[in-house]
Protein backbone atom coordinates (compact mmCIF):
# COMPACT_ATOMS: atom_id res chain seq x y z
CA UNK A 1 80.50 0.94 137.73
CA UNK A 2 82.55 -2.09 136.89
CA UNK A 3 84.83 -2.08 133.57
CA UNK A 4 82.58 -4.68 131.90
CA UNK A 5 79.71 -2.58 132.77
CA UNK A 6 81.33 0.48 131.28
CA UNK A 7 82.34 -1.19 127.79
CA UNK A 8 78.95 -2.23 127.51
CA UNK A 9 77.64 1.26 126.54
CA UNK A 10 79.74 1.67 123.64
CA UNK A 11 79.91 0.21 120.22
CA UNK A 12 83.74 -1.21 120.53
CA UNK A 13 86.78 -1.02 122.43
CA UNK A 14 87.84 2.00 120.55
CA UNK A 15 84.46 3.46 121.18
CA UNK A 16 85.51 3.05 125.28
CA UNK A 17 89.09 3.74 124.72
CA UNK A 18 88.48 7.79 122.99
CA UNK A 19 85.57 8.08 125.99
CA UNK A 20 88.52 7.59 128.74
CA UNK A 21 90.78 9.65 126.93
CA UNK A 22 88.19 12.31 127.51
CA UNK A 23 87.94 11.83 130.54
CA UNK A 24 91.73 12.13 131.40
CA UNK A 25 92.49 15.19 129.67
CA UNK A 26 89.53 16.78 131.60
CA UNK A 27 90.42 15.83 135.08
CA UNK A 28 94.04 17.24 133.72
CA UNK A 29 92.38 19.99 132.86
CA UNK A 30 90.90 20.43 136.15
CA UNK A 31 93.87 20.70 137.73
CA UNK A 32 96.16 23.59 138.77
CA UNK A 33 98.82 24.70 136.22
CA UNK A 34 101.80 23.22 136.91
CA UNK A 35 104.76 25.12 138.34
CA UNK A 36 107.70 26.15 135.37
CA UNK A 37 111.16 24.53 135.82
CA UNK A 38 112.82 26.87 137.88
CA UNK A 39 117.00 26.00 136.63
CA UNK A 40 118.30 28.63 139.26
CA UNK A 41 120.53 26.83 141.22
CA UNK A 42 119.95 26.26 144.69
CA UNK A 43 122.02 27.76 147.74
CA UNK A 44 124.49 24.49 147.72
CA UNK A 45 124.96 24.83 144.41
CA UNK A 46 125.18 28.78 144.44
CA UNK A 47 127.96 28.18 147.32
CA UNK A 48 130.17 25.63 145.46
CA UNK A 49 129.68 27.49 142.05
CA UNK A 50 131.20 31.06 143.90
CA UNK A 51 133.54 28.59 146.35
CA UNK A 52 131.74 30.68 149.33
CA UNK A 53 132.39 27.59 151.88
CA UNK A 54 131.24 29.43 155.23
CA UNK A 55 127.55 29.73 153.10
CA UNK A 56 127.87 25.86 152.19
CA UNK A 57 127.79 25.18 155.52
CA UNK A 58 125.64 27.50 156.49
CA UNK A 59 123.35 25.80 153.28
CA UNK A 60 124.04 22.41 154.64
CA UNK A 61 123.26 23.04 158.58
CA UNK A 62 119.63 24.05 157.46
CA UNK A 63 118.95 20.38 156.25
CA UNK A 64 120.09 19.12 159.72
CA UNK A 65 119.53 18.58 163.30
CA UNK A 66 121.82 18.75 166.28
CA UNK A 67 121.97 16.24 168.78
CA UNK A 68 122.62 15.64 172.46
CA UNK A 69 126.36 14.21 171.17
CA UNK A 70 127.09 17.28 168.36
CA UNK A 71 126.09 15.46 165.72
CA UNK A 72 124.84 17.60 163.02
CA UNK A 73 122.46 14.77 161.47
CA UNK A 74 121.56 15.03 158.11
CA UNK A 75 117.61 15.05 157.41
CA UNK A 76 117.12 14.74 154.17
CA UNK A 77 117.31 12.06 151.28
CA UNK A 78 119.73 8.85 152.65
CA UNK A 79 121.85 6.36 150.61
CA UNK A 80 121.16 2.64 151.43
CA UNK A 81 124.20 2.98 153.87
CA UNK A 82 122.59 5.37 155.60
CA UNK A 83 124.55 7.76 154.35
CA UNK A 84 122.95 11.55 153.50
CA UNK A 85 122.74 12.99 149.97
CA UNK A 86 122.67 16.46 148.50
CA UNK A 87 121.86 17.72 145.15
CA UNK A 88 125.14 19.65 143.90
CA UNK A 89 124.09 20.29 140.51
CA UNK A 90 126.79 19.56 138.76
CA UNK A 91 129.47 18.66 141.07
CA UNK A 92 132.54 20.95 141.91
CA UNK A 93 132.33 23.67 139.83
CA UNK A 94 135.95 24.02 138.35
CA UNK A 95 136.66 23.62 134.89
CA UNK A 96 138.73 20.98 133.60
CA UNK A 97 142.15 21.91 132.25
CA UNK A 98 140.60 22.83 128.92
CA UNK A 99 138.10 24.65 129.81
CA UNK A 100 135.57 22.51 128.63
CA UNK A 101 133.11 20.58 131.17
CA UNK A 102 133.33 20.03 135.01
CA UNK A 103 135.65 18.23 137.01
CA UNK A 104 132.80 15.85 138.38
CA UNK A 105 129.56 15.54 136.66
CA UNK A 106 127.30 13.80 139.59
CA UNK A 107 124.26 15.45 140.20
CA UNK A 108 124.03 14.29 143.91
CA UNK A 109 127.13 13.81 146.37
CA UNK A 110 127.54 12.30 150.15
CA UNK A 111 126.47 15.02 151.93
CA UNK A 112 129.57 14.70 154.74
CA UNK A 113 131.95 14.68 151.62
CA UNK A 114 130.54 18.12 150.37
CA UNK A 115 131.22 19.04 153.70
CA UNK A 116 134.34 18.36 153.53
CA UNK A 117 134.69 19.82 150.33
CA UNK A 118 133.59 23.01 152.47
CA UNK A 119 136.45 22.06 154.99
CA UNK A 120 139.12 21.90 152.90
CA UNK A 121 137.93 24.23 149.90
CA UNK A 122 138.97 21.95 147.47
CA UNK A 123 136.94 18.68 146.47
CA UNK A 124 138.17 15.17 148.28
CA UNK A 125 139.82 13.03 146.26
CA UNK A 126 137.43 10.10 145.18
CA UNK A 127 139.87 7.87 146.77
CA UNK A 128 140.38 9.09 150.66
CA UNK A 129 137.42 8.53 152.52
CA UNK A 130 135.61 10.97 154.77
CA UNK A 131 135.75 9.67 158.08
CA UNK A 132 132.82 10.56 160.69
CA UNK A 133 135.08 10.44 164.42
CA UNK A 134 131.35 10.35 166.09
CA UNK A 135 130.55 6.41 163.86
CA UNK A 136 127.41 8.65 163.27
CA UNK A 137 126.70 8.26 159.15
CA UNK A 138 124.00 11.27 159.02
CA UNK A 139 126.49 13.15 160.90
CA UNK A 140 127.88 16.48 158.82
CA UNK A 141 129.24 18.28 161.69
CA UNK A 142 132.63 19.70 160.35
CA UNK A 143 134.13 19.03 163.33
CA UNK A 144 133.38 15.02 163.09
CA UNK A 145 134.59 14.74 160.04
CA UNK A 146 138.36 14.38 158.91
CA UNK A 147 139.83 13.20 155.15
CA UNK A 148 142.18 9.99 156.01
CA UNK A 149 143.56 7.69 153.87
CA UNK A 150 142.02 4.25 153.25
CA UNK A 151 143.95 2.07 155.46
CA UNK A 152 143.26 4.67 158.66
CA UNK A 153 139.57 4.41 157.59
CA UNK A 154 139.79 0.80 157.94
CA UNK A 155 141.89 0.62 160.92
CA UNK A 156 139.46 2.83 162.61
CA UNK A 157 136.43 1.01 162.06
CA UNK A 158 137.98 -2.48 163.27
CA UNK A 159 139.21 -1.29 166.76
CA UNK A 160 135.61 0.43 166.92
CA UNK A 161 134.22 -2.80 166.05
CA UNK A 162 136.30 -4.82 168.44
CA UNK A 163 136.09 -2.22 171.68
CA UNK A 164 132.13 -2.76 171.22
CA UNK A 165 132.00 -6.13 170.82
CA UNK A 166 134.70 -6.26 173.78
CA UNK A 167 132.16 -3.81 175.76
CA UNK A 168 128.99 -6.15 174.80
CA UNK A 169 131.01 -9.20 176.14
CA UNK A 170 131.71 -7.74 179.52
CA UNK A 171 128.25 -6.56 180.11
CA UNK A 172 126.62 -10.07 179.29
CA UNK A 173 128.95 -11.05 182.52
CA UNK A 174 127.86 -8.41 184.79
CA UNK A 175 124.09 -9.52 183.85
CA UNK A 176 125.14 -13.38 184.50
CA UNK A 177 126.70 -12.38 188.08
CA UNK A 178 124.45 -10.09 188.49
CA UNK A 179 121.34 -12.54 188.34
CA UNK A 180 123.75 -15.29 189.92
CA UNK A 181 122.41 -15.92 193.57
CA UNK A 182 124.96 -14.87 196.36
């Protein structure tokens, strides 16, 4: 039944508008009761909150897969960057100085920096990054990650960046001899 149709058998607008109303609330009705808001926290969160880092990781290696290289990659929600994410809760768990609050209030972190977190048992400073050793950004394997400073970081990832562009290069001449005629 078209819309125009279905206004047609009532009086107004209004008339059609209650009718749907109806409607919704008993297909709502029909439904299965939702679940209740569970606020427990999860097993991340119940790690960081008791600072039991051998069950963070333990939490964290369920989300992942392991891969011909090591990699621990990360399965679950991404950043644009291609980066994994984890729901913390809220954040590291330790007071501030006053007692009031937390130290970090973000709901969801980098999953390779809560890893790190588990690493060093103490949350990374906002400004070192965490760097992956395997160039693998789903990687959370602790043993690919390591807290450097910024200029390392950067360093790094430019001599990456060059030795594959050098090893691209020298593989387009191989095919161009290669296909050469002797």
């Amino acid at each position: 039944v078209r819309l125009s149709e279905a206004k047609q058998r009532f009086c107004s607008n209004r008339c059609h508008g209650k009718n749907r109303t109806k409607q919704t609330q008993a297909r709502k009705a029909a439904l299965p009761p939702k679940q209740p808001y569970d606020p427990s926290p999860g097993p991340v969160r119940r790690a960081i909150i008791a600072a039991d880092w051998s069950a963070l990781v333990e939490a964290l290696k369920t989300k992942t897969t392991v891969t011909e290289m090591g990699c621990w990659e990360w399965t679950q929600r991404l950043d644009d960057s291609g980066y994994g994410l984890v729901r913390t809760g809220g954040g590291s768990g330790q007071q501030t100085e006053g007692g009031q609050g937390k130290t970090n209030r973000r709901k969801t972190q980098s999953a390779h920096r809560v890893m790190a977190m588990a690493m060093t048992g103490a949350p990374v400073p906002s400004h070192l990054p965490v760097h992956h050793k395997c160039a693998n950004r789903k990687c959370i394997n602790p043993d690919h990650l390591q807290v450097v400073e910024p200029h390392e970081n950067t360093a790094e990832m430019l001599e990456r960046n060059y030795y594959l562009r050098r090893i691209a290069e020298l593989e387009a001449a191989l095919e161009v001899a290669r296909l050469r005629p002797a």
